[in-house]
Structures are given as structure tokens and as C-alpha cells.
PDB file of N, CA and C in Angstrom:
ATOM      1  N   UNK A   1      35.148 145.277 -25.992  1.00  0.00           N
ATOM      2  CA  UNK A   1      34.580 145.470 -27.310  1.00  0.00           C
ATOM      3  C   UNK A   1      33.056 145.456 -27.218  1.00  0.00           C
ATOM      4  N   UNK A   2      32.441 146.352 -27.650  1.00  0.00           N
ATOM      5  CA  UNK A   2      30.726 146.652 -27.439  1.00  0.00           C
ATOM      6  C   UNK A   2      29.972 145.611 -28.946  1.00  0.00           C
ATOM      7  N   UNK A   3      29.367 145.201 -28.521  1.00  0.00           N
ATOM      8  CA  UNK A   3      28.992 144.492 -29.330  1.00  0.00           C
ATOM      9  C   UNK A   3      27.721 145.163 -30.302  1.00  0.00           C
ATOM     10  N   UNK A   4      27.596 144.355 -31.531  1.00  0.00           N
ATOM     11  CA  UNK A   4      26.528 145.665 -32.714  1.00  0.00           C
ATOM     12  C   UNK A   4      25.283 145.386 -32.443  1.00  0.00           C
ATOM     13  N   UNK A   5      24.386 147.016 -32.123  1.00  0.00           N
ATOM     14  CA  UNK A   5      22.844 146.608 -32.252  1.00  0.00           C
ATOM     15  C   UNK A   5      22.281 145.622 -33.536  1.00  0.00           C
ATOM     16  N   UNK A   6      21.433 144.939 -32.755  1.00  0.00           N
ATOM     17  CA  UNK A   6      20.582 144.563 -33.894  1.00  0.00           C
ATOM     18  C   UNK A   6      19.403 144.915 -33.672  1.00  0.00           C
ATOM     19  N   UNK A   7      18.092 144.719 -34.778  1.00  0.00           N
ATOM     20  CA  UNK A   7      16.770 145.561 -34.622  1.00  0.00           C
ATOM     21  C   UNK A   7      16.321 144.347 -35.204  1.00  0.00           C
ATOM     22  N   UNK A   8      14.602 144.555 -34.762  1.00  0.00           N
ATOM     23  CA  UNK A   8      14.225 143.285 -35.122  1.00  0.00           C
ATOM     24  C   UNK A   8      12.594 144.109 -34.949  1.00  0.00           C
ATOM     25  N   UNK A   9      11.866 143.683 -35.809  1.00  0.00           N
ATOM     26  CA  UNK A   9      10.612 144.099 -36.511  1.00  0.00           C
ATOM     27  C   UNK A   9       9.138 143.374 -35.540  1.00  0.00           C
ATOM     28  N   UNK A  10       8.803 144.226 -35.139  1.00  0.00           N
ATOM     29  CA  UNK A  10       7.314 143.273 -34.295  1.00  0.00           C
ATOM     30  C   UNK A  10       5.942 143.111 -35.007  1.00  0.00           C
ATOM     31  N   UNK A  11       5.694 142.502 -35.044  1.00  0.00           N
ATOM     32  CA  UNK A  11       4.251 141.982 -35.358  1.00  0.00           C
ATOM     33  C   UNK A  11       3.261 142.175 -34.469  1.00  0.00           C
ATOM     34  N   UNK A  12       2.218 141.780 -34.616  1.00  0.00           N
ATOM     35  CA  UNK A  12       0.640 141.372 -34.195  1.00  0.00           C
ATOM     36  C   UNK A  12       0.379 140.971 -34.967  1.00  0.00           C
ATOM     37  N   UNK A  13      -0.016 139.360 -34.677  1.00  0.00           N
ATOM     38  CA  UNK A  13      -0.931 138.522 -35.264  1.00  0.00           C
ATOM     39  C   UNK A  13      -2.267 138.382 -34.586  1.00  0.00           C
ATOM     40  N   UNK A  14      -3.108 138.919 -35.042  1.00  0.00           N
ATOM     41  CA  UNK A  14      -4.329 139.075 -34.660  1.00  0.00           C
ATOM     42  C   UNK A  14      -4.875 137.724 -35.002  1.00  0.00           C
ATOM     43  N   UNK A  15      -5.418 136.765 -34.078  1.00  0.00           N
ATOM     44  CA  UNK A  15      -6.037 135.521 -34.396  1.00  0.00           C
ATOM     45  C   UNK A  15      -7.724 135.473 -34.306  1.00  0.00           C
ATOM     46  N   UNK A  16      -7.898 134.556 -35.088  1.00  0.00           N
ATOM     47  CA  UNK A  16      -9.357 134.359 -35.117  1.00  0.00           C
ATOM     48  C   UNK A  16     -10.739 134.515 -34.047  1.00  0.00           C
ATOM     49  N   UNK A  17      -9.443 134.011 -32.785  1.00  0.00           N
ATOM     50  CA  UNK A  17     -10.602 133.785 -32.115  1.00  0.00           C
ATOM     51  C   UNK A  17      -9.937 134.939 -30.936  1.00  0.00           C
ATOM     52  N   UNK A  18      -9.896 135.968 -31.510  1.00  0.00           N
ATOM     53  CA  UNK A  18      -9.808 137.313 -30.747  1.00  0.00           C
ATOM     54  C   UNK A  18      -8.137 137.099 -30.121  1.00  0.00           C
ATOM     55  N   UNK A  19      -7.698 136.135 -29.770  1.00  0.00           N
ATOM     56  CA  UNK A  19      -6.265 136.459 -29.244  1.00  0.00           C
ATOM     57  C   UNK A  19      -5.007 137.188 -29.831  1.00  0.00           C
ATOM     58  N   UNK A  20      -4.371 137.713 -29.284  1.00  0.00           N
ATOM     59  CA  UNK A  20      -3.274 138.944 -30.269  1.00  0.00           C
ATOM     60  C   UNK A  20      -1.893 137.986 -29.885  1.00  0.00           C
ATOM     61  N   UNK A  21      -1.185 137.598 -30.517  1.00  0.00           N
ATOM     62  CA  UNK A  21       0.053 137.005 -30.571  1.00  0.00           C
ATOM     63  C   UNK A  21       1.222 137.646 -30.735  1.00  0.00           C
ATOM     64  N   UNK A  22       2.396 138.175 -30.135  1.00  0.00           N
ATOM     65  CA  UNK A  22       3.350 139.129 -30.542  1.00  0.00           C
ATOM     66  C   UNK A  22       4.728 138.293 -31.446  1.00  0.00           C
ATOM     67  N   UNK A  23       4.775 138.625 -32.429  1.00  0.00           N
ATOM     68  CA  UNK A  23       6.157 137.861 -32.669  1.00  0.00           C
ATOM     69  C   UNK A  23       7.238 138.722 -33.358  1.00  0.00           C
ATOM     70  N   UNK A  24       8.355 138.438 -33.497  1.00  0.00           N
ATOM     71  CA  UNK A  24       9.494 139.521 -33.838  1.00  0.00           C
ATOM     72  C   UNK A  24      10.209 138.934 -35.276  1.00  0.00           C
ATOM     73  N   UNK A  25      11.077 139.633 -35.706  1.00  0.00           N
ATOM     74  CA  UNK A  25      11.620 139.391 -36.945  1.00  0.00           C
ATOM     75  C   UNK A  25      12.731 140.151 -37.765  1.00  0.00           C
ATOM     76  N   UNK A  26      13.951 139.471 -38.015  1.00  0.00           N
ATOM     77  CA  UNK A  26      14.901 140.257 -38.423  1.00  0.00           C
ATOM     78  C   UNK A  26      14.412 141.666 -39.393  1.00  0.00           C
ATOM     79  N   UNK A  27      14.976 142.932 -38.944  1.00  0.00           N
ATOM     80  CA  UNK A  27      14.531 144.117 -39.551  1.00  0.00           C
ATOM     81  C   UNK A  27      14.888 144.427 -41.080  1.00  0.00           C
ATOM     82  N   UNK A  28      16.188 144.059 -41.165  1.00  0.00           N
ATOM     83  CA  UNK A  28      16.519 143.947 -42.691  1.00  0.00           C
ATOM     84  C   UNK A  28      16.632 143.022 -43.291  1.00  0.00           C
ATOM     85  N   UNK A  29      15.321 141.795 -42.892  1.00  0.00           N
ATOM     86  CA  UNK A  29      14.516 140.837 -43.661  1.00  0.00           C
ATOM     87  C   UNK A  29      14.010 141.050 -44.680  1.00  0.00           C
ATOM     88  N   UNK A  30      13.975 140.262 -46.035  1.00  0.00           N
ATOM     89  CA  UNK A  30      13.284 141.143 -47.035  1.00  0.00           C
ATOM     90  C   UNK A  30      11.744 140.872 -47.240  1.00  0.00           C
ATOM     91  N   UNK A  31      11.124 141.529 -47.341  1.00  0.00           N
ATOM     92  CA  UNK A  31       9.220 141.162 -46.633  1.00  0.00           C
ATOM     93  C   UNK A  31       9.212 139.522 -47.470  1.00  0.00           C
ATOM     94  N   UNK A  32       9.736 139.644 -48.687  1.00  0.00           N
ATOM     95  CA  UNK A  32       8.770 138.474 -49.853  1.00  0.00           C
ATOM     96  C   UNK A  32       9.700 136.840 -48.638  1.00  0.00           C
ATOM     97  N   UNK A  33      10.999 137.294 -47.513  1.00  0.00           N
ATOM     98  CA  UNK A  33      11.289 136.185 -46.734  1.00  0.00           C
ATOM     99  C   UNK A  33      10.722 136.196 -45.417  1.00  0.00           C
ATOM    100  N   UNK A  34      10.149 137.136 -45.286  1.00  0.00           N
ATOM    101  CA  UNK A  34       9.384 137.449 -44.108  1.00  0.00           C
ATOM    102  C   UNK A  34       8.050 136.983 -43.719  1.00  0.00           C
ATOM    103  N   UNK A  35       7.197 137.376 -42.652  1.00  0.00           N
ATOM    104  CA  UNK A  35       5.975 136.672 -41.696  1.00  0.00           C
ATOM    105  C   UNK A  35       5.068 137.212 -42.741  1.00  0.00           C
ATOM    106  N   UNK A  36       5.325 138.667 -43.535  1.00  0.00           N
ATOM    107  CA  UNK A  36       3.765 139.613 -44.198  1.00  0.00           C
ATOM    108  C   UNK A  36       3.913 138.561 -45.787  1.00  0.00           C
ATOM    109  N   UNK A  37       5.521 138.369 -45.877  1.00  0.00           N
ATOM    110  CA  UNK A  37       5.518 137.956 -47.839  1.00  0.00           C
ATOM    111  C   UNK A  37       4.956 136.247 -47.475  1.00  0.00           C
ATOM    112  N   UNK A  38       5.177 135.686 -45.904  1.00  0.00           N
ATOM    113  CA  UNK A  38       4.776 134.288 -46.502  1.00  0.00           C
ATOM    114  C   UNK A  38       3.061 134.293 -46.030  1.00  0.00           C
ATOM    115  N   UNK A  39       2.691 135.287 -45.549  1.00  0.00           N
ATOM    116  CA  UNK A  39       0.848 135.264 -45.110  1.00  0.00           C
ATOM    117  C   UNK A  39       0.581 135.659 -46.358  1.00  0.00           C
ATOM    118  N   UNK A  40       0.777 136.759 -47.522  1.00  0.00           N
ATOM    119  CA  UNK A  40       0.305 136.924 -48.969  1.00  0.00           C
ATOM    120  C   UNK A  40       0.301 135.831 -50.078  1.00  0.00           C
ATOM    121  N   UNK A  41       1.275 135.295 -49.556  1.00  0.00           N
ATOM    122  CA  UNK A  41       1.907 134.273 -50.925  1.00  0.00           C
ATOM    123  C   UNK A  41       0.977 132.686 -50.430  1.00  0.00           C
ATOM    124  N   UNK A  42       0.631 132.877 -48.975  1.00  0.00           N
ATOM    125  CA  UNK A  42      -0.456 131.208 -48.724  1.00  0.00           C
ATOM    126  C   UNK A  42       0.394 130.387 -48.813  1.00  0.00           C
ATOM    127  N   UNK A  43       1.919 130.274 -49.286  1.00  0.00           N
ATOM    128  CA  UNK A  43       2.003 129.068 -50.060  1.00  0.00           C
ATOM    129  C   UNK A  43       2.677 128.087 -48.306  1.00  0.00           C
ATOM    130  N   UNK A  44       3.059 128.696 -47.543  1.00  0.00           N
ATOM    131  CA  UNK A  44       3.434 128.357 -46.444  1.00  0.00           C
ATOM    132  C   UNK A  44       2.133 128.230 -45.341  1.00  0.00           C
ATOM    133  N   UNK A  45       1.776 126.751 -44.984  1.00  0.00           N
ATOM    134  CA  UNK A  45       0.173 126.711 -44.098  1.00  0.00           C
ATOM    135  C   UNK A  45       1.122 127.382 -42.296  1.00  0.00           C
ATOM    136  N   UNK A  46       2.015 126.975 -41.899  1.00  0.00           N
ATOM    137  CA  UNK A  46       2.315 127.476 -40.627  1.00  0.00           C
ATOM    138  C   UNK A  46       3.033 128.400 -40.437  1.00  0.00           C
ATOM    139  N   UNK A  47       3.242 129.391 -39.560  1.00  0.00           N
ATOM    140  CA  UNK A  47       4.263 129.918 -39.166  1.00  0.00           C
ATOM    141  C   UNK A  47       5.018 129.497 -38.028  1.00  0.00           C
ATOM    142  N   UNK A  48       6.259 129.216 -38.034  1.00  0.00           N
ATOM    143  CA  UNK A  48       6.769 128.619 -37.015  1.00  0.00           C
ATOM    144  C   UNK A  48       7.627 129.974 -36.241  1.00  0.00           C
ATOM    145  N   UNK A  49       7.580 129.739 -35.164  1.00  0.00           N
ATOM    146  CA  UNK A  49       7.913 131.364 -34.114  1.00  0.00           C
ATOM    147  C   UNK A  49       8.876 130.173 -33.262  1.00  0.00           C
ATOM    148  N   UNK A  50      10.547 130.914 -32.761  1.00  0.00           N
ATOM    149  CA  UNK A  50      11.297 130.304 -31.405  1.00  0.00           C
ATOM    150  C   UNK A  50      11.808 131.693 -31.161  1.00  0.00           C
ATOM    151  N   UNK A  51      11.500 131.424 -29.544  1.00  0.00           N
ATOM    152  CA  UNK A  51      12.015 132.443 -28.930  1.00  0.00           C
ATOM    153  C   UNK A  51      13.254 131.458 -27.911  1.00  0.00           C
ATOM    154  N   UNK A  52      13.452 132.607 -27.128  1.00  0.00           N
ATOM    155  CA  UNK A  52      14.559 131.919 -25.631  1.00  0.00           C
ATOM    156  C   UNK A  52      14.405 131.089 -25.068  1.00  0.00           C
ATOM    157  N   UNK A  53      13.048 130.716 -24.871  1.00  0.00           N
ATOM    158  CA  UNK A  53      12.344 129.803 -24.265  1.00  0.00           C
ATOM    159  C   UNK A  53      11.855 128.814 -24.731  1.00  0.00           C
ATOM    160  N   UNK A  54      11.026 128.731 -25.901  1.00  0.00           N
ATOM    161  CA  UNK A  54       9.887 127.574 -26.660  1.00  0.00           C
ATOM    162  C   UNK A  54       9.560 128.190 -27.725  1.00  0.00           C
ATOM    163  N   UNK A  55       9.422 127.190 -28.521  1.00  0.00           N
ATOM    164  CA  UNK A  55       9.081 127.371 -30.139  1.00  0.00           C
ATOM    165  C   UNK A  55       7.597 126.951 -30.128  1.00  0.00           C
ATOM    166  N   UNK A  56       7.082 127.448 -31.008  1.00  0.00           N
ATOM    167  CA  UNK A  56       5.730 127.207 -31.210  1.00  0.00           C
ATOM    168  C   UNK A  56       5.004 127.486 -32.584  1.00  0.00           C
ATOM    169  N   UNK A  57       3.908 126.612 -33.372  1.00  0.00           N
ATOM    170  CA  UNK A  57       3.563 126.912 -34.696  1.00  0.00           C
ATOM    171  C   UNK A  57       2.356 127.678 -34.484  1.00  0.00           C
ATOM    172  N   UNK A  58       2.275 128.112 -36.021  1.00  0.00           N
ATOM    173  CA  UNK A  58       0.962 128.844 -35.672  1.00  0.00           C
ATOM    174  C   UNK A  58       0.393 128.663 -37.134  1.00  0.00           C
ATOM    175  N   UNK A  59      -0.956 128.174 -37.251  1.00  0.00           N
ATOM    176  CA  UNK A  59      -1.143 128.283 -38.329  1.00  0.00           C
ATOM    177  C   UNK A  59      -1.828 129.415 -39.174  1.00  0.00           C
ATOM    178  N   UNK A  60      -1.354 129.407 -40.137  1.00  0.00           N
ATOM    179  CA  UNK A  60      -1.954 131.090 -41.084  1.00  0.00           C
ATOM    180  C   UNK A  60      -3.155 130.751 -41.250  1.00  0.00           C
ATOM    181  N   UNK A  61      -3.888 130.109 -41.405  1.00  0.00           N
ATOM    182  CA  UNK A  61      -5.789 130.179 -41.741  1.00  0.00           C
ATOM    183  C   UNK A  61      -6.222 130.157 -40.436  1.00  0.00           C
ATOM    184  N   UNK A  62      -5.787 130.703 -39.141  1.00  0.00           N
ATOM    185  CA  UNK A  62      -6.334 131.140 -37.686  1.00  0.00           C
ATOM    186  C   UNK A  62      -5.583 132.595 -37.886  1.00  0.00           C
ATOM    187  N   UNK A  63      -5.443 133.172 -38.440  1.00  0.00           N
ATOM    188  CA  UNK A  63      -5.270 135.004 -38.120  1.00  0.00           C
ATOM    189  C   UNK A  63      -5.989 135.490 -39.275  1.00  0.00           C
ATOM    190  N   UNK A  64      -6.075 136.647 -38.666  1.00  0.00           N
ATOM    191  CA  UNK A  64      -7.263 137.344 -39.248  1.00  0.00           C
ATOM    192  C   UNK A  64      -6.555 138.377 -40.228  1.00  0.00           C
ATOM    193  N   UNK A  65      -5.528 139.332 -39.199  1.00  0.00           N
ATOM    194  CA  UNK A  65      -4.970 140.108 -40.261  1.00  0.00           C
ATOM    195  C   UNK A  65      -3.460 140.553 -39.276  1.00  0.00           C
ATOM    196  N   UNK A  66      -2.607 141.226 -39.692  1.00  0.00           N
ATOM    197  CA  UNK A  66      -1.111 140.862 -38.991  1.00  0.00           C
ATOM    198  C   UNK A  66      -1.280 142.523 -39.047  1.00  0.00           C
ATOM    199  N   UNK A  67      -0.529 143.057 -37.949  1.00  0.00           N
ATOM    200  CA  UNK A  67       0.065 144.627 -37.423  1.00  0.00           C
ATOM    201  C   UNK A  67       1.606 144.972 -37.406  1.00  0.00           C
ATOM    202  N   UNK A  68       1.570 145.529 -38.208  1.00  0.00           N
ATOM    203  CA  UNK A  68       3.461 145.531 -37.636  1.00  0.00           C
ATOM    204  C   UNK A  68       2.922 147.307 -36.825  1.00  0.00           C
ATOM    205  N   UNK A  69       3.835 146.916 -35.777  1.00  0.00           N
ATOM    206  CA  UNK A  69       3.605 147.487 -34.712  1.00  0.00           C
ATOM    207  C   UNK A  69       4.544 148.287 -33.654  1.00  0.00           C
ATOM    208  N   UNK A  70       5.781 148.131 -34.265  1.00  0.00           N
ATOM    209  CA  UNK A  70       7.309 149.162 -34.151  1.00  0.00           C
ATOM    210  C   UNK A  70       8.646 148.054 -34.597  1.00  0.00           C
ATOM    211  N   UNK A  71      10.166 148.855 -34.102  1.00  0.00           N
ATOM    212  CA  UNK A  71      11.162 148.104 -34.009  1.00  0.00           C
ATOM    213  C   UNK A  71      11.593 147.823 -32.689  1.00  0.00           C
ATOM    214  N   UNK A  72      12.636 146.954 -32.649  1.00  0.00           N
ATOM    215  CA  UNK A  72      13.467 147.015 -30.988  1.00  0.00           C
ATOM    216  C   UNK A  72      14.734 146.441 -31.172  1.00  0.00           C
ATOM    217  N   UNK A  73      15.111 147.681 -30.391  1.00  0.00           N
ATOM    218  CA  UNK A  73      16.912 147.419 -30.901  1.00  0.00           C
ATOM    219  C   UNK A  73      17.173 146.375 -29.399  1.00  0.00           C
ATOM    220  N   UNK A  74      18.043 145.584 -29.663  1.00  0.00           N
ATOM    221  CA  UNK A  74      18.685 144.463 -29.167  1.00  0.00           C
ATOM    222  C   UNK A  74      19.742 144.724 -28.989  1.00  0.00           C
ATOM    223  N   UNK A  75      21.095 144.851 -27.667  1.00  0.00           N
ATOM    224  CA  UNK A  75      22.201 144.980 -28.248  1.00  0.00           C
ATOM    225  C   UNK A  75      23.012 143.418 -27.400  1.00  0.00           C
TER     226      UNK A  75
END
């Protein structure tokens, strides 16, 4: 049995102090639950990112401005 693509949405978080951060995100996320609706809305100070490996925060008043930057299918 083949199992179902999933797609998942990339970012660039462009940070303050010039570093570019890549992070990913369910594709048929709806933005206002997403990385762009909680950087507009402020009302959330961190973003918290886990990958395969390590989780890590990031806080929103260190980026400058965010890129979405393609999809990637996963299967």
C-alpha cells in the first residue's frame, strides 16, 4: 500500500542580524494558523520550529521579514 503525499510550505525567516532560517509548514494550513497569520497578528512573541532532530524557538521581534519560498512534497 503506497502511502499519501503530503506537501508542506517553506519559509525564510530572514533574521535581524542577517541570518536566513528555513522552516516548513503544513500546506493546507490556514495562514490566520500559520508562521505569516501568527507574525501579523504579534499576539504570539515566539515561534517554536521541531524538526527530526531538535526543536528550537525563535523569537518574532529578531526577523525582519518572512519569504515563502516554494512547496515539497513528502511521501
Amino acid at each position: 500500500m503506497e502511502k499519501e503525499a503530503k506537501f508542506y510550505q517553506r519559509f525564510e525567516l530572514h533574521m535581524k542580524n542577517g541570518d536566513v532560517v528555513e522552516v516548513y509548514e503544513e500546506y493546507d494550513l490556514p495562514v490566520e494558523k500559520g508562521i505569516i497569520g501568527q507574525f501579523k497578528r504579534g499576539r504570539k512573541k515566539f515561534l517554536e520550529v521541531n524538526d527530526s532532530m531538535c526543536g528550537y524557538i525563535i523569537p518574532y521581534e529578531q526577523v525582519s521579514f518572512i519569504v515563502v519560498s516554494g512547496v515539497k512534497k513528502v511521501v
